[in-house]
C-alpha atoms as a PDB file:
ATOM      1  CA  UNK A   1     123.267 134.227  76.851  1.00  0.00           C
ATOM      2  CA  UNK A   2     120.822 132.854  79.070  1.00  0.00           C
ATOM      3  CA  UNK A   3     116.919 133.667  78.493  1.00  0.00           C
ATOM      4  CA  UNK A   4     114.272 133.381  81.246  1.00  0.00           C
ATOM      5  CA  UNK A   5     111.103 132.195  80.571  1.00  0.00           C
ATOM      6  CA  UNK A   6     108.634 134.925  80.507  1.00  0.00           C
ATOM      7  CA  UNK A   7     106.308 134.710  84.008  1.00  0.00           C
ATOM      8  CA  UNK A   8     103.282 135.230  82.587  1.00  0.00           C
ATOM      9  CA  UNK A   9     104.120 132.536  80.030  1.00  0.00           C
ATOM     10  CA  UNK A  10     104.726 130.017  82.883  1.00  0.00           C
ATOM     11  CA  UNK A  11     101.841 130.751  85.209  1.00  0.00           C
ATOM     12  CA  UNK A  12     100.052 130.612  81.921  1.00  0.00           C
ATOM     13  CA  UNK A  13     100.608 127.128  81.057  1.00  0.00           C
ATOM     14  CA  UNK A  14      98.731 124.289  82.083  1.00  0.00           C
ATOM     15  CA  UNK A  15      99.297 120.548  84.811  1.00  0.00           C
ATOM     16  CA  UNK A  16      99.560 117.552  82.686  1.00  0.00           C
ATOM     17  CA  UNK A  17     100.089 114.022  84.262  1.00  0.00           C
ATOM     18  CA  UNK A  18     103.854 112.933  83.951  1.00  0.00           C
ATOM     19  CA  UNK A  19     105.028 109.145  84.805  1.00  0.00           C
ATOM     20  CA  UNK A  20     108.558 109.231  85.434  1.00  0.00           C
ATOM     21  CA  UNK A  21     109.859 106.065  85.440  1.00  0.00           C
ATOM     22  CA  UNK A  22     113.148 105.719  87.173  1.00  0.00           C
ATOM     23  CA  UNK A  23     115.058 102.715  86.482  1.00  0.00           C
ATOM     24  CA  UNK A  24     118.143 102.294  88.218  1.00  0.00           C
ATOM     25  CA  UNK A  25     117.825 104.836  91.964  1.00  0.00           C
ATOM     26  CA  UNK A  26     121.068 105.748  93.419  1.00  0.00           C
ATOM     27  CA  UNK A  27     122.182 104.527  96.680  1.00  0.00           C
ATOM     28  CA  UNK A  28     123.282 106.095 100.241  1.00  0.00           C
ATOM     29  CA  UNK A  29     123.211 109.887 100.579  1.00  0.00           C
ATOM     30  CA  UNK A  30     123.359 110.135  96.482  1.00  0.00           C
ATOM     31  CA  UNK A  31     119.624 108.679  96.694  1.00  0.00           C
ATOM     32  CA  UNK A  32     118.514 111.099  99.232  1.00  0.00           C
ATOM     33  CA  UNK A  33     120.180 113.872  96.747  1.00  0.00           C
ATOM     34  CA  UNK A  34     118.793 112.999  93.174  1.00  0.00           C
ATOM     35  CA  UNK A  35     115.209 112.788  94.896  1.00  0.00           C
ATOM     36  CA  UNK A  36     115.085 115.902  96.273  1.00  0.00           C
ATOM     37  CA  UNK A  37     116.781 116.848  92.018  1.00  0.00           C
ATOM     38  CA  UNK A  38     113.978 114.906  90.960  1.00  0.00           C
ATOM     39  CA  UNK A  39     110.940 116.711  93.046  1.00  0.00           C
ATOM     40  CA  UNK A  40     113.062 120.046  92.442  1.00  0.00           C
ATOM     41  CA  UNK A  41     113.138 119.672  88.450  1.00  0.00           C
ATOM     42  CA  UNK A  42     109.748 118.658  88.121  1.00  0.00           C
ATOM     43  CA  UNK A  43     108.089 122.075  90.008  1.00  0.00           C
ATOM     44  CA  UNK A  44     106.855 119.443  92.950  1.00  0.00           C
ATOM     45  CA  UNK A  45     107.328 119.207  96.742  1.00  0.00           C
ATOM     46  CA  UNK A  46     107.703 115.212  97.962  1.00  0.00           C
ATOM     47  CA  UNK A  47     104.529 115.104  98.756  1.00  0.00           C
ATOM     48  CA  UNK A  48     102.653 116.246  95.571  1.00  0.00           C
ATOM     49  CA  UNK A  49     104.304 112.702  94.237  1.00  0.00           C
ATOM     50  CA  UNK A  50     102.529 109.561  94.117  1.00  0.00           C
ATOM     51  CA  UNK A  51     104.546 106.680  94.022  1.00  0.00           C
ATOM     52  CA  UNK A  52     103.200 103.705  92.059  1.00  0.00           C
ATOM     53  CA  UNK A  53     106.084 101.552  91.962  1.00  0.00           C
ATOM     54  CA  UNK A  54     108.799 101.107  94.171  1.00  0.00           C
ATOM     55  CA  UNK A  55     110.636  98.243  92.462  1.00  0.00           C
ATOM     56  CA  UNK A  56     112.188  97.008  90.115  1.00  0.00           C
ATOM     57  CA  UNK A  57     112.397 100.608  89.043  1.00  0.00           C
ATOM     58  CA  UNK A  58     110.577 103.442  91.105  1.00  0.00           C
ATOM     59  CA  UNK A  59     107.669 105.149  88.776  1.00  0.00           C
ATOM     60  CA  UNK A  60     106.326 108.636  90.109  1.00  0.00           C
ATOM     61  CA  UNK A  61     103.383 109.943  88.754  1.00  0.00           C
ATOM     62  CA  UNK A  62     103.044 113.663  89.422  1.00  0.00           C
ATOM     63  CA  UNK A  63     100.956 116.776  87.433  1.00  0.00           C
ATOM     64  CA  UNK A  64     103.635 119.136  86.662  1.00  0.00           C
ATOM     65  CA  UNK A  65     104.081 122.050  83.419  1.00  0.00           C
ATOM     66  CA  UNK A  66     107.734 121.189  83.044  1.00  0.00           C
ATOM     67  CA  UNK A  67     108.490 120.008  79.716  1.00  0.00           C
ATOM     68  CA  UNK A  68     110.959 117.055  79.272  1.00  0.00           C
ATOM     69  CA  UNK A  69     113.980 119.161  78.146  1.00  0.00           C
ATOM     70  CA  UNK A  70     113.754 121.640  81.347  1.00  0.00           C
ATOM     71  CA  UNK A  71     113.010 118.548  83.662  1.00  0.00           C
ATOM     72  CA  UNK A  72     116.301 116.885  81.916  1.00  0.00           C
ATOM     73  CA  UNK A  73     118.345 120.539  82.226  1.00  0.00           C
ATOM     74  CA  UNK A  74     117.453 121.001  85.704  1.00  0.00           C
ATOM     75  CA  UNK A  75     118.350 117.827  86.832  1.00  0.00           C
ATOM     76  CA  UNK A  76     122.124 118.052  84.833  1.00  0.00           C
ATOM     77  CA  UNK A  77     122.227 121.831  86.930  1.00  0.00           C
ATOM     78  CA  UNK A  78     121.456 119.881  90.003  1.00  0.00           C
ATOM     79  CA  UNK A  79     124.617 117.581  88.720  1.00  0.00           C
ATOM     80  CA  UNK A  80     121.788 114.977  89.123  1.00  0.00           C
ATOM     81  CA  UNK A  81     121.689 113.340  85.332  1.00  0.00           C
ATOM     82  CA  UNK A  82     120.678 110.087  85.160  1.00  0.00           C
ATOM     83  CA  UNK A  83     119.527 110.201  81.055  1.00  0.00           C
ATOM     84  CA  UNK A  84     119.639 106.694  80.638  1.00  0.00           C
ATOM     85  CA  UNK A  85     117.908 105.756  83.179  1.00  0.00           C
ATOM     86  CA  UNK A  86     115.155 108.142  83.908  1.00  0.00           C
ATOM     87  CA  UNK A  87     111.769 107.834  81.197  1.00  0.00           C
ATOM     88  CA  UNK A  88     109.764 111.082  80.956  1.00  0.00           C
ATOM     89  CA  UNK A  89     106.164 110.254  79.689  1.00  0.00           C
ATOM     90  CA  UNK A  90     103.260 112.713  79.393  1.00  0.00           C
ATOM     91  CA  UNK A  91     100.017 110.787  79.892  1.00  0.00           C
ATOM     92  CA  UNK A  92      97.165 111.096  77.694  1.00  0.00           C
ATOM     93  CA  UNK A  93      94.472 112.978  78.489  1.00  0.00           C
ATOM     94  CA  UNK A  94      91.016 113.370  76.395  1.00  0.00           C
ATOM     95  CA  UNK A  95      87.926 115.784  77.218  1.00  0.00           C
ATOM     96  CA  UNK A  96      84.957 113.314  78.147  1.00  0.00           C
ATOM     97  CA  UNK A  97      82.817 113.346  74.681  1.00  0.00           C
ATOM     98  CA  UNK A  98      79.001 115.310  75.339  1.00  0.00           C
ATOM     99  CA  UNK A  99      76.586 113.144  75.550  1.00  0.00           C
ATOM    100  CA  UNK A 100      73.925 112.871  72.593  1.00  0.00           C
ATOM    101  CA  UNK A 101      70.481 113.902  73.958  1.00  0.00           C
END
């Protein structure tokens, strides 16, 4: 039994900046496949990406609300899985502290 994510419980949830670090990209027509898995898992079109690195190992930095384990189970429904070679890491965020006046 599958169970969908309530809508209201998605829309609810916030952006968060995401590095995703990919270190070994495929090659040919594969390549042109597991990016558009890639943009597709993480919620993103290809140009809501910003690319930061593009070698050794491509690193995309994106603001997405997909956790790690639905990025990692859309990509295996895409038949996309690279687990080995693909880092998922939430940057950290703080509120600016007030100001004493």
């Amino acid at each position: 039994m599958s169970e969908e994510p309530d809508p209201k419980l998605v829309e609810a949830r916030k952006k968060r900046p995401v590095l995703i670090v990919v270190e070994k990209w495929p090659h040919g027509t594969m390549a042109f496949k597991f990016g558009s898995a890639l943009m597709s898992a993480l919620g993103q079109h290809q140009d809501e990406a910003t690319l930061v690195q593009l070698g050794p190992e491509r690193i995309f930095r994106v603001e997405t609300d997909v956790s790690e384990a639905e990025f990692r189970s859309a990509l295996k429904a895409r038949d996309a899985s690279y687990h080995r070679r693909i880092h998922f890491s939430e940057l950290l965020t703080t509120e600016p502290l007030p100001l004493p006046y």
